[in-house]
PDB file of N, CA and C in Angstrom:
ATOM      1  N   UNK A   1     199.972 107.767 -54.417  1.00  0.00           N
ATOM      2  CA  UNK A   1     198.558 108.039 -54.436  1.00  0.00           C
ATOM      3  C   UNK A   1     198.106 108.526 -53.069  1.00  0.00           C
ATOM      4  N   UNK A   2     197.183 108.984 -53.136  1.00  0.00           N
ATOM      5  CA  UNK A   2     196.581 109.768 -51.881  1.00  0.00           C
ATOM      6  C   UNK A   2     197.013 111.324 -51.312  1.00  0.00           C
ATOM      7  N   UNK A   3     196.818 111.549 -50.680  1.00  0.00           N
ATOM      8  CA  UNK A   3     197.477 112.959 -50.191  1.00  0.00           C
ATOM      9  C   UNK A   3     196.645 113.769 -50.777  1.00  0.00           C
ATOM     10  N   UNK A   4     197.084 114.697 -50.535  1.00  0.00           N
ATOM     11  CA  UNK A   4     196.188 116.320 -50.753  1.00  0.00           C
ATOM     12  C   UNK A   4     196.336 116.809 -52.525  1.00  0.00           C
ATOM     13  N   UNK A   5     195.371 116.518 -53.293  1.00  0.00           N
ATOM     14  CA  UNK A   5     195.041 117.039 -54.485  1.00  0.00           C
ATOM     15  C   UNK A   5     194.744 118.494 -54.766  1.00  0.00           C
ATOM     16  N   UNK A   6     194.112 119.243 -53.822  1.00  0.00           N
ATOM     17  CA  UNK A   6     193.900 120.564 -54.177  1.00  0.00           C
ATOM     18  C   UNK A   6     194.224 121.649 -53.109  1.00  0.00           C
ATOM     19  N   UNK A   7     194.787 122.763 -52.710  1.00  0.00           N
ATOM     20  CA  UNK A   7     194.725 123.700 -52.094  1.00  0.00           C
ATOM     21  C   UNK A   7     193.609 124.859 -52.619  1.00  0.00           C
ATOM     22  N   UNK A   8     192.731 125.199 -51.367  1.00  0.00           N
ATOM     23  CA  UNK A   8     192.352 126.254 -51.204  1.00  0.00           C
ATOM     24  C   UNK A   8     192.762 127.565 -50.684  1.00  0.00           C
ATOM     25  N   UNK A   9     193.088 128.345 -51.141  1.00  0.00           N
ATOM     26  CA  UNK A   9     193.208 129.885 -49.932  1.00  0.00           C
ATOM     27  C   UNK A   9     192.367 131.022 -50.220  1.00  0.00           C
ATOM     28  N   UNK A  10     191.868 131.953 -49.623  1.00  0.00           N
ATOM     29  CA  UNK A  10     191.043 132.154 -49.134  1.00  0.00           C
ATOM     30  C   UNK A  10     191.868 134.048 -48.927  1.00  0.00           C
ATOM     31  N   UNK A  11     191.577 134.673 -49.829  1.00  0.00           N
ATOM     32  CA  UNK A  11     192.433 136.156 -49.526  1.00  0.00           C
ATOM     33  C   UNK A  11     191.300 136.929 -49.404  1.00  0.00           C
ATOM     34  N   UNK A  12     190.065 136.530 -48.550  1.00  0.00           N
ATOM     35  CA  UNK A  12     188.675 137.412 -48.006  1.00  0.00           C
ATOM     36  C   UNK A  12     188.437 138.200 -49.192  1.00  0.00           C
ATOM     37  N   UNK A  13     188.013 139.234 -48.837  1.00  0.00           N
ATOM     38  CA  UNK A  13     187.507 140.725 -49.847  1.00  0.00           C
ATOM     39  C   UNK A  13     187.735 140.321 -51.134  1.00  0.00           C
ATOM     40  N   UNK A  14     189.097 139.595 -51.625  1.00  0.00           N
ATOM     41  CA  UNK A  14     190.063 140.310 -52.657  1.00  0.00           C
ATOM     42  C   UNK A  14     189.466 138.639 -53.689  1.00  0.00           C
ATOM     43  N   UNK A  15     188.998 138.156 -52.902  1.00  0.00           N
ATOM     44  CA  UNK A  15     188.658 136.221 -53.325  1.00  0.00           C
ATOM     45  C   UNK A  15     188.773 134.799 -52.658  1.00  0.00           C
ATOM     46  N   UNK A  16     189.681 134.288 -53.857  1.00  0.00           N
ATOM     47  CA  UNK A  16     190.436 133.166 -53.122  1.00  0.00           C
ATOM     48  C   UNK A  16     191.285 132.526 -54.574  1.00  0.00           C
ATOM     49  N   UNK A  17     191.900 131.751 -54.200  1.00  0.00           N
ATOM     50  CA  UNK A  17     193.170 131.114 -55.020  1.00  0.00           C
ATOM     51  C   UNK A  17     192.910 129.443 -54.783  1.00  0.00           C
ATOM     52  N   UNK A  18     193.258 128.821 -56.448  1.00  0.00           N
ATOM     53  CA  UNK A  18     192.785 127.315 -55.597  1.00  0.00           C
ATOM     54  C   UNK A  18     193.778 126.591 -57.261  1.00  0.00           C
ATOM     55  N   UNK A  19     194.730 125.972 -56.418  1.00  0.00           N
ATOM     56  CA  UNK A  19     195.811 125.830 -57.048  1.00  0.00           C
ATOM     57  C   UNK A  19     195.906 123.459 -56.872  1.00  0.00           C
ATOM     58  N   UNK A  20     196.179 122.957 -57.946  1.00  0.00           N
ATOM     59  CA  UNK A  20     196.115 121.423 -58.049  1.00  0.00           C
ATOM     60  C   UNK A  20     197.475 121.551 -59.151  1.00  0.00           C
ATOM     61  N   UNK A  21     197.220 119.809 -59.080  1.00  0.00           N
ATOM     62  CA  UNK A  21     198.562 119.338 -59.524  1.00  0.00           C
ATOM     63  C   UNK A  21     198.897 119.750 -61.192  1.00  0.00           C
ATOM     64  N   UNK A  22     198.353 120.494 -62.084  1.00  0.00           N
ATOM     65  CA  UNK A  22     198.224 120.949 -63.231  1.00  0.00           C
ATOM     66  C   UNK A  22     197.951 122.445 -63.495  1.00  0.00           C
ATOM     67  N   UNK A  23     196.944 122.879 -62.836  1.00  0.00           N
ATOM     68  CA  UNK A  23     196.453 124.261 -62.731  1.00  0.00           C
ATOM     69  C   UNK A  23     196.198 124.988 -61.505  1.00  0.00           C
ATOM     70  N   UNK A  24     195.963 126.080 -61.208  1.00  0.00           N
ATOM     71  CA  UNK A  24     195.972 127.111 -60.647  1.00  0.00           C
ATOM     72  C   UNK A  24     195.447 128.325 -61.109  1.00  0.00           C
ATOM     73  N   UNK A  25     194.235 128.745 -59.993  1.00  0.00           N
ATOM     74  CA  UNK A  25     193.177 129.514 -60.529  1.00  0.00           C
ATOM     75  C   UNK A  25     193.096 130.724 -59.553  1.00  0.00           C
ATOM     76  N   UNK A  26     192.661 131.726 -60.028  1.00  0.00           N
ATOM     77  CA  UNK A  26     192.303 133.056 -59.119  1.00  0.00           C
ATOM     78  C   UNK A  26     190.760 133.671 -59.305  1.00  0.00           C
ATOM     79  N   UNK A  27     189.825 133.742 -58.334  1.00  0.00           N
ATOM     80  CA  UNK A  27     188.794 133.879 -58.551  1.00  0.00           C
ATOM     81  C   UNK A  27     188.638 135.406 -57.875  1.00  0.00           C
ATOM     82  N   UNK A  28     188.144 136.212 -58.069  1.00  0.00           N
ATOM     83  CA  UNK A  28     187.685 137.731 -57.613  1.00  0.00           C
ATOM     84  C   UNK A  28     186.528 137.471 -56.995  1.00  0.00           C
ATOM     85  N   UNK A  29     186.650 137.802 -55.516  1.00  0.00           N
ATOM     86  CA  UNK A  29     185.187 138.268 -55.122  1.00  0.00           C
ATOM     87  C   UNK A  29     184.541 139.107 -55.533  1.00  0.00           C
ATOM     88  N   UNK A  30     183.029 139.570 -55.633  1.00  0.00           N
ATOM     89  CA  UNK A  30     182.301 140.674 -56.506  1.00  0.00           C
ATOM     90  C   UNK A  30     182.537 141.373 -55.330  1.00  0.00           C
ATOM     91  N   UNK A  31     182.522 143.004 -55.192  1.00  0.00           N
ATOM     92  CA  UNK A  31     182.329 143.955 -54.438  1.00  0.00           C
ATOM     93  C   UNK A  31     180.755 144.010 -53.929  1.00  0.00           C
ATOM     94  N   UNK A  32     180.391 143.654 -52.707  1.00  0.00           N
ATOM     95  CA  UNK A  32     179.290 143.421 -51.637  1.00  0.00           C
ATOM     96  C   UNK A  32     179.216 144.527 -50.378  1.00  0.00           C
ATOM     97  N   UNK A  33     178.594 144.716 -50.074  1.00  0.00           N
ATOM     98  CA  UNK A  33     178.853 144.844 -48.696  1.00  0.00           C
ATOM     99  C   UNK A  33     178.212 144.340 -48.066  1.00  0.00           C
ATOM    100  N   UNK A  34     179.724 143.957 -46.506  1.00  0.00           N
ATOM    101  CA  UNK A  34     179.593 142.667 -46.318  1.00  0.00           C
ATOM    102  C   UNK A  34     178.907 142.928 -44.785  1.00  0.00           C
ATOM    103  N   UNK A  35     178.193 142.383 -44.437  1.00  0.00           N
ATOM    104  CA  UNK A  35     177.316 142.311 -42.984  1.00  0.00           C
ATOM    105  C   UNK A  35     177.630 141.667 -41.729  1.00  0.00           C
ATOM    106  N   UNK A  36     178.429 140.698 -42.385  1.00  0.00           N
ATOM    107  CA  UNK A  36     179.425 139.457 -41.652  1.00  0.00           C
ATOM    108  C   UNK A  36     180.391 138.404 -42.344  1.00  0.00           C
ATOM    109  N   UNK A  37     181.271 137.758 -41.665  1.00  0.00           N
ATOM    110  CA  UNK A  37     181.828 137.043 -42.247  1.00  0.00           C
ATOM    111  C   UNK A  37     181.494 135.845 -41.766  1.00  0.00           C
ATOM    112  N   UNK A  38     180.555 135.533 -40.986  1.00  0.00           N
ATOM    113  CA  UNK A  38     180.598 134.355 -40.302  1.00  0.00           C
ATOM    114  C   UNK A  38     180.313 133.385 -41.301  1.00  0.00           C
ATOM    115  N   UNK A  39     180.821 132.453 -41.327  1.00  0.00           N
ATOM    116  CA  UNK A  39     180.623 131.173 -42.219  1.00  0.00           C
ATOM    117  C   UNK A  39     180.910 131.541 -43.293  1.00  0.00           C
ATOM    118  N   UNK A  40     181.410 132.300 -43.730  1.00  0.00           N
ATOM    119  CA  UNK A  40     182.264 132.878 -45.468  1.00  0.00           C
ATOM    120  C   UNK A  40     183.033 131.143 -45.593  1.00  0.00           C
ATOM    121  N   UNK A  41     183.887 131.342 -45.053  1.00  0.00           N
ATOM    122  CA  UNK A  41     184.852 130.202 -45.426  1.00  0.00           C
ATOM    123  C   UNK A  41     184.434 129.206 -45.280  1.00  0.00           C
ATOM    124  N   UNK A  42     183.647 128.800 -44.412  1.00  0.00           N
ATOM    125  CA  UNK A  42     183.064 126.990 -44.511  1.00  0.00           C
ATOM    126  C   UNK A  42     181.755 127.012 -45.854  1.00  0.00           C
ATOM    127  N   UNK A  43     181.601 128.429 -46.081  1.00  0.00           N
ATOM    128  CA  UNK A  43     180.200 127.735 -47.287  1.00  0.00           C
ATOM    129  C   UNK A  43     181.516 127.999 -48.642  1.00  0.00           C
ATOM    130  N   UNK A  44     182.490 128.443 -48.608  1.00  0.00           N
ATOM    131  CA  UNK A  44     183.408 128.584 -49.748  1.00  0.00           C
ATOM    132  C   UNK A  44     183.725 126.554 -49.851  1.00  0.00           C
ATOM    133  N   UNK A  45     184.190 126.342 -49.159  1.00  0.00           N
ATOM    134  CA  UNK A  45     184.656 124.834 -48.682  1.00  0.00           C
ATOM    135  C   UNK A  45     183.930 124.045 -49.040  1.00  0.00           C
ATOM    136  N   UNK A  46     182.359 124.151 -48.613  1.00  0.00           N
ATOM    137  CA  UNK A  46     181.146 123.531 -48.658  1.00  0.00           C
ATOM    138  C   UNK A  46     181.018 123.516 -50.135  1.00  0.00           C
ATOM    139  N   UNK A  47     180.952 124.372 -50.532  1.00  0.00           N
ATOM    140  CA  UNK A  47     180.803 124.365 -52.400  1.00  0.00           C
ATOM    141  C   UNK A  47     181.511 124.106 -53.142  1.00  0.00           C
ATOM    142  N   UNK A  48     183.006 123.903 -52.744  1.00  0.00           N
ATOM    143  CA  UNK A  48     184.259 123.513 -53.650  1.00  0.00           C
ATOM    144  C   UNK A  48     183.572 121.773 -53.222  1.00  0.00           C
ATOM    145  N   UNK A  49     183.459 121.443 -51.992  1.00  0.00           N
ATOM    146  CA  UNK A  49     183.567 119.953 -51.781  1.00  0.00           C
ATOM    147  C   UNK A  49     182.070 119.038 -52.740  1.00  0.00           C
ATOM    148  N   UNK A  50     181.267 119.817 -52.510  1.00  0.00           N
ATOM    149  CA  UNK A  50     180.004 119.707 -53.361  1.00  0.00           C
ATOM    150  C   UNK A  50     179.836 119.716 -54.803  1.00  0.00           C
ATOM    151  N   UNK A  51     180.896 120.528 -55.287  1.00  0.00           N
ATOM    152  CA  UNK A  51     181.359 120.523 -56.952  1.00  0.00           C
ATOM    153  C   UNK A  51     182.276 119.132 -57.525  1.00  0.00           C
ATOM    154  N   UNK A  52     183.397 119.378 -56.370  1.00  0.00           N
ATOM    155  CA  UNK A  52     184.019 117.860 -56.529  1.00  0.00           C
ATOM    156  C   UNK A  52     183.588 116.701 -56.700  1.00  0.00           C
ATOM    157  N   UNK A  53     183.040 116.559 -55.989  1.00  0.00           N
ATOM    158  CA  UNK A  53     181.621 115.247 -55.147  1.00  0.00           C
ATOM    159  C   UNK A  53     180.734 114.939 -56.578  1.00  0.00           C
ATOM    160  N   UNK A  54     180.811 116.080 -57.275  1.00  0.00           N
ATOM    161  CA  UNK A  54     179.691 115.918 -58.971  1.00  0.00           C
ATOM    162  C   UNK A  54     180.477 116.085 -59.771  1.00  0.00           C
ATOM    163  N   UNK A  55     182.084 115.680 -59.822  1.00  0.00           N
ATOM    164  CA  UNK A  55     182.341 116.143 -61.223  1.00  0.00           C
ATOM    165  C   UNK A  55     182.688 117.497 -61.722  1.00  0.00           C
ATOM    166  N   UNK A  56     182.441 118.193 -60.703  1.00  0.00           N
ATOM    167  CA  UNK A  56     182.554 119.790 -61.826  1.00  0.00           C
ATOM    168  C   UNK A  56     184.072 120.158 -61.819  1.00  0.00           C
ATOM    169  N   UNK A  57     184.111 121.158 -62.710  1.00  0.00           N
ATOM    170  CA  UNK A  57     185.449 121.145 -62.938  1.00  0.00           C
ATOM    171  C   UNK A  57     186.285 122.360 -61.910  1.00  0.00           C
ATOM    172  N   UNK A  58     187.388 122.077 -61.483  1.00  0.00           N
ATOM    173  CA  UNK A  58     188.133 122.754 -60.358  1.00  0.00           C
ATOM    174  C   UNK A  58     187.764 124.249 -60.481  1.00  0.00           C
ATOM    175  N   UNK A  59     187.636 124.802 -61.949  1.00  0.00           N
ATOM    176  CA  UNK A  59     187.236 126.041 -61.981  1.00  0.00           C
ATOM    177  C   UNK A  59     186.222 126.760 -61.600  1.00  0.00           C
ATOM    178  N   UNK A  60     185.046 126.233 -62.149  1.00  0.00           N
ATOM    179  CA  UNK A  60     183.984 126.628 -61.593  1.00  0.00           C
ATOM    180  C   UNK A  60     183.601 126.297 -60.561  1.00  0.00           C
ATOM    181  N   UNK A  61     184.243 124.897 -59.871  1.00  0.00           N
ATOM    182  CA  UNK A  61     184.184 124.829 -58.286  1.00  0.00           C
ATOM    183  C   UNK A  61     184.623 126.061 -57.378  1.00  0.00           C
ATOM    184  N   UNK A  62     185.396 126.579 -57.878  1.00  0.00           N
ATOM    185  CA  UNK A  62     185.975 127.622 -56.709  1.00  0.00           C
ATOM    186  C   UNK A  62     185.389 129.051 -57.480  1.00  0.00           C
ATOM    187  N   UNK A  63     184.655 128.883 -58.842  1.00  0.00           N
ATOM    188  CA  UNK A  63     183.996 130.200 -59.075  1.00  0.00           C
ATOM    189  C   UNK A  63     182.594 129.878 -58.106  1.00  0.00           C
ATOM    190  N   UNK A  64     181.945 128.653 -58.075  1.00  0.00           N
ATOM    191  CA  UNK A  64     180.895 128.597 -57.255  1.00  0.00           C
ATOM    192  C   UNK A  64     180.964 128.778 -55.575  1.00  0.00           C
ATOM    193  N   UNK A  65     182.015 128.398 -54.951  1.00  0.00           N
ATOM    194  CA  UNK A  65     182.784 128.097 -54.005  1.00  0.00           C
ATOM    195  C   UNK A  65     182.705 129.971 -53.247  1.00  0.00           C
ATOM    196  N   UNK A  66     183.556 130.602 -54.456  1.00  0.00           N
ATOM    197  CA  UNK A  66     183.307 132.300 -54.090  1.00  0.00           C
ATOM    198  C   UNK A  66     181.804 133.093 -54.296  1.00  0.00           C
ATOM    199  N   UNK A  67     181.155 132.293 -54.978  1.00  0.00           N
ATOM    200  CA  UNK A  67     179.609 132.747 -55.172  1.00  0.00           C
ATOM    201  C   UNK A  67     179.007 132.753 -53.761  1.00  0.00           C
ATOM    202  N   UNK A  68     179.276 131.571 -53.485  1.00  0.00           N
ATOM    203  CA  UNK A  68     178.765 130.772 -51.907  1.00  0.00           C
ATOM    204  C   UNK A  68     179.002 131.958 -50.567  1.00  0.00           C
ATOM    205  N   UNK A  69     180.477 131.865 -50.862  1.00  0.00           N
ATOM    206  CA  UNK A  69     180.840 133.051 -49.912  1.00  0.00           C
ATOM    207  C   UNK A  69     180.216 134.111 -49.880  1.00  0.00           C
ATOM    208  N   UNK A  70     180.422 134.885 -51.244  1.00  0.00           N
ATOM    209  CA  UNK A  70     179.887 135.921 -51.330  1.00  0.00           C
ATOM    210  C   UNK A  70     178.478 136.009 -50.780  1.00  0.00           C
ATOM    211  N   UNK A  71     177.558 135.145 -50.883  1.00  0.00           N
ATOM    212  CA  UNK A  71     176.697 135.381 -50.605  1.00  0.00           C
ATOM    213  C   UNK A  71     175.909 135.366 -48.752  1.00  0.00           C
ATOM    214  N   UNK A  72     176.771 134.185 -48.071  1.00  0.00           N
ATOM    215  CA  UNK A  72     177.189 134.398 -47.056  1.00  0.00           C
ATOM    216  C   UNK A  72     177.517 135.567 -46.252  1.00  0.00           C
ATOM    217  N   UNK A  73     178.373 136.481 -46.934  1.00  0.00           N
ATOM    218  CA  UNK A  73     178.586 137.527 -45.983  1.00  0.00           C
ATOM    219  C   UNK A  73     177.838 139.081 -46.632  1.00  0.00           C
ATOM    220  N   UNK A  74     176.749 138.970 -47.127  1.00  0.00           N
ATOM    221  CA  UNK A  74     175.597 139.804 -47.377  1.00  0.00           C
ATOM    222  C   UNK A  74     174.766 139.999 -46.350  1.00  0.00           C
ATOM    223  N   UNK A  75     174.766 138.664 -45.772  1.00  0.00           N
ATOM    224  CA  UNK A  75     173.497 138.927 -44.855  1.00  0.00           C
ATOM    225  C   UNK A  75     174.285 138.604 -43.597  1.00  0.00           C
ATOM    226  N   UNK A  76     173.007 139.384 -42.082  1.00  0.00           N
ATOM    227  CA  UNK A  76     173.939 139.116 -40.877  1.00  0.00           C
ATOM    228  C   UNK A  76     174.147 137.980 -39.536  1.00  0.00           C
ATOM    229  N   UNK A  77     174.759 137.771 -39.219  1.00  0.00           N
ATOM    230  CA  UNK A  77     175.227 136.464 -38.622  1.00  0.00           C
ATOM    231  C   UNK A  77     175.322 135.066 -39.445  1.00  0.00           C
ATOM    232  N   UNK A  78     174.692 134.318 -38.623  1.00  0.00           N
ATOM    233  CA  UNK A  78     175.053 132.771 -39.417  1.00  0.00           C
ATOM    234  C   UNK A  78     173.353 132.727 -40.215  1.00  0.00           C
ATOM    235  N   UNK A  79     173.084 133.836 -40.824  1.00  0.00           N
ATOM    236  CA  UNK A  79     171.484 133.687 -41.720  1.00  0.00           C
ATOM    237  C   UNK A  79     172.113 133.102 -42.961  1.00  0.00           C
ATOM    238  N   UNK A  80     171.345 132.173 -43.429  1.00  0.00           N
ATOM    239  CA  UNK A  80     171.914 131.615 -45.106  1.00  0.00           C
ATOM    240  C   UNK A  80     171.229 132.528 -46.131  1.00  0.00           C
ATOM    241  N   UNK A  81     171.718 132.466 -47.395  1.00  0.00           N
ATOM    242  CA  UNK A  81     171.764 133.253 -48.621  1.00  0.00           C
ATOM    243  C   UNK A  81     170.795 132.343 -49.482  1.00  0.00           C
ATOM    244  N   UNK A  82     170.617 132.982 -50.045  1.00  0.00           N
ATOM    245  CA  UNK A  82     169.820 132.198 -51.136  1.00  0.00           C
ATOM    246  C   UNK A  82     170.398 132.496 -52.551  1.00  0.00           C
ATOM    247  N   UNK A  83     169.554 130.488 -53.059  1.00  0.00           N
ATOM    248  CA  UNK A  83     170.494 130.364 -54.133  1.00  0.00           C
ATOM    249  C   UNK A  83     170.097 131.398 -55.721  1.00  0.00           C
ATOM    250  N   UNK A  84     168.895 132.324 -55.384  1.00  0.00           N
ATOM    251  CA  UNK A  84     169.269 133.315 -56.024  1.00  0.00           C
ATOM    252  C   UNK A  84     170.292 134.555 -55.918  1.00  0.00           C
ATOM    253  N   UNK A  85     170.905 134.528 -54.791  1.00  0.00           N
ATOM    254  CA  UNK A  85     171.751 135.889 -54.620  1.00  0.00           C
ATOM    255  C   UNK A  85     173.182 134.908 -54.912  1.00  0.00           C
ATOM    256  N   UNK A  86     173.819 133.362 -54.769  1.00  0.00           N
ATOM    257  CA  UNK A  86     174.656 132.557 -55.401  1.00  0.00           C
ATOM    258  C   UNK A  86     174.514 132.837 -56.738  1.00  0.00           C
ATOM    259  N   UNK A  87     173.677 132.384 -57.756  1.00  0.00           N
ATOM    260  CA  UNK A  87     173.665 132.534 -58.765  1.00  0.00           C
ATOM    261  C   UNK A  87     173.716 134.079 -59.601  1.00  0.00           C
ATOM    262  N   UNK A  88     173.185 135.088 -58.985  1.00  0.00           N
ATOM    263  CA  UNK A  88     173.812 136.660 -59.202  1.00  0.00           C
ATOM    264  C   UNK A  88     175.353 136.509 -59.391  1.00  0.00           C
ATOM    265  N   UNK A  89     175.974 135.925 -58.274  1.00  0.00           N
ATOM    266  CA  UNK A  89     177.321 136.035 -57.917  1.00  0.00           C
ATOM    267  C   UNK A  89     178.169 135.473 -58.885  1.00  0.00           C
ATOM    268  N   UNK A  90     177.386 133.940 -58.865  1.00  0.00           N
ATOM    269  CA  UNK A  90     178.089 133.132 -59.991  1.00  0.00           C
ATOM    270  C   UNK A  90     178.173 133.865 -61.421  1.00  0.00           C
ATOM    271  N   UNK A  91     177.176 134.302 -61.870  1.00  0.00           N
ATOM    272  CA  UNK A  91     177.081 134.979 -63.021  1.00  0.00           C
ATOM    273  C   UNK A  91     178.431 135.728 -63.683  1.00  0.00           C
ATOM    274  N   UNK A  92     178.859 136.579 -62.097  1.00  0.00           N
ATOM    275  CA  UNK A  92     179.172 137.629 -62.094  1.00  0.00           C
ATOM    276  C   UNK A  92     181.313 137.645 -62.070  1.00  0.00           C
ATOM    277  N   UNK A  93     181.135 136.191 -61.416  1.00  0.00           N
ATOM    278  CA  UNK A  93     182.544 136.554 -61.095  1.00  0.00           C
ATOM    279  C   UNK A  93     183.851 135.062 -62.531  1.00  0.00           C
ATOM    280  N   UNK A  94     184.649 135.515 -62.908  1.00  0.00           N
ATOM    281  CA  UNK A  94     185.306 135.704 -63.801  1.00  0.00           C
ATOM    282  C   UNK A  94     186.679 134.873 -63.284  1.00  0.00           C
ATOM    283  N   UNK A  95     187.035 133.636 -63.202  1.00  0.00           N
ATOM    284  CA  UNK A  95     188.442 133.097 -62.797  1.00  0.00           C
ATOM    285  C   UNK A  95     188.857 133.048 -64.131  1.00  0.00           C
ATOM    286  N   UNK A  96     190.670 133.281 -63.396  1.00  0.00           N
ATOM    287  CA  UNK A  96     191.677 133.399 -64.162  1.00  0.00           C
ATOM    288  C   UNK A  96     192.500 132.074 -63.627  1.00  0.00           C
ATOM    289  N   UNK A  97     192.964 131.968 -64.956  1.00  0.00           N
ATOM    290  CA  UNK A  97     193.771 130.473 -64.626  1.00  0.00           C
ATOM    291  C   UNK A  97     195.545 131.122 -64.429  1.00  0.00           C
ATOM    292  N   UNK A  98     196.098 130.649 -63.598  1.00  0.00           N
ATOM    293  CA  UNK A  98     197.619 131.255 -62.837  1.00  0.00           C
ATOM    294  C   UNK A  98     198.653 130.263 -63.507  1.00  0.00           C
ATOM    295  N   UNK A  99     199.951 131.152 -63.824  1.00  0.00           N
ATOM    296  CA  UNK A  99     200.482 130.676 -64.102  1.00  0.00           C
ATOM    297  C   UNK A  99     201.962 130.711 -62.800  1.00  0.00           C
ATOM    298  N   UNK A 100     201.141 129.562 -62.662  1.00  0.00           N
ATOM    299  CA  UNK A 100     202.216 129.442 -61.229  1.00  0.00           C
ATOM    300  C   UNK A 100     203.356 128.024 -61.179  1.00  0.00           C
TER     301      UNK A 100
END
């Protein structure tokens, strides 16, 4: 018991990958253009840990997780997104479960 339950990675532009002891998922970032990356990856993190924390399920954690991001690097420097331009995103993006 204990130890590391889930990997995140994080392939910028292209998404991220988020692989546990049963499944393994691939999420597509939406095509943005992007203004910055600053804080991409800690609000990706921030929203996987926040989904966990409630229950949600690994999938849509890391579909919300890439929403987060995405929305993050729309706007420039460390400015936050709003959770209407998240929920655009969420709408929008489509995980595939890996057969890894």
């Amino acid at each position: 018991q204990g130890g590391v339950t889930w990997i995140c990675v994080s392939l910028g532009e292209e998404g991220a990958l988020l692989t546990g002891p049963d499944n393994s998922y691939f999420a597509p970032a939406p095509k943005v253009t992007v203004y910055s990356s600053v804080g991409a990856g800690d609000s990706m993190v921030g929203a996987l840990v926040a989904a966990f924390s409630r229950s949600i399920s690994a999938r849509e954690g890391l579909r919300l997780g890439v929403a987060c991001a995405t929305g993050t690097v729309t706007h420039p420097g460390t400015e936050l997104f709003s959770p209407d331009d998240v929920q655009c995103y969420f709408d929008d993006i489509q995980v595939r479960s890996l057969d890894i």
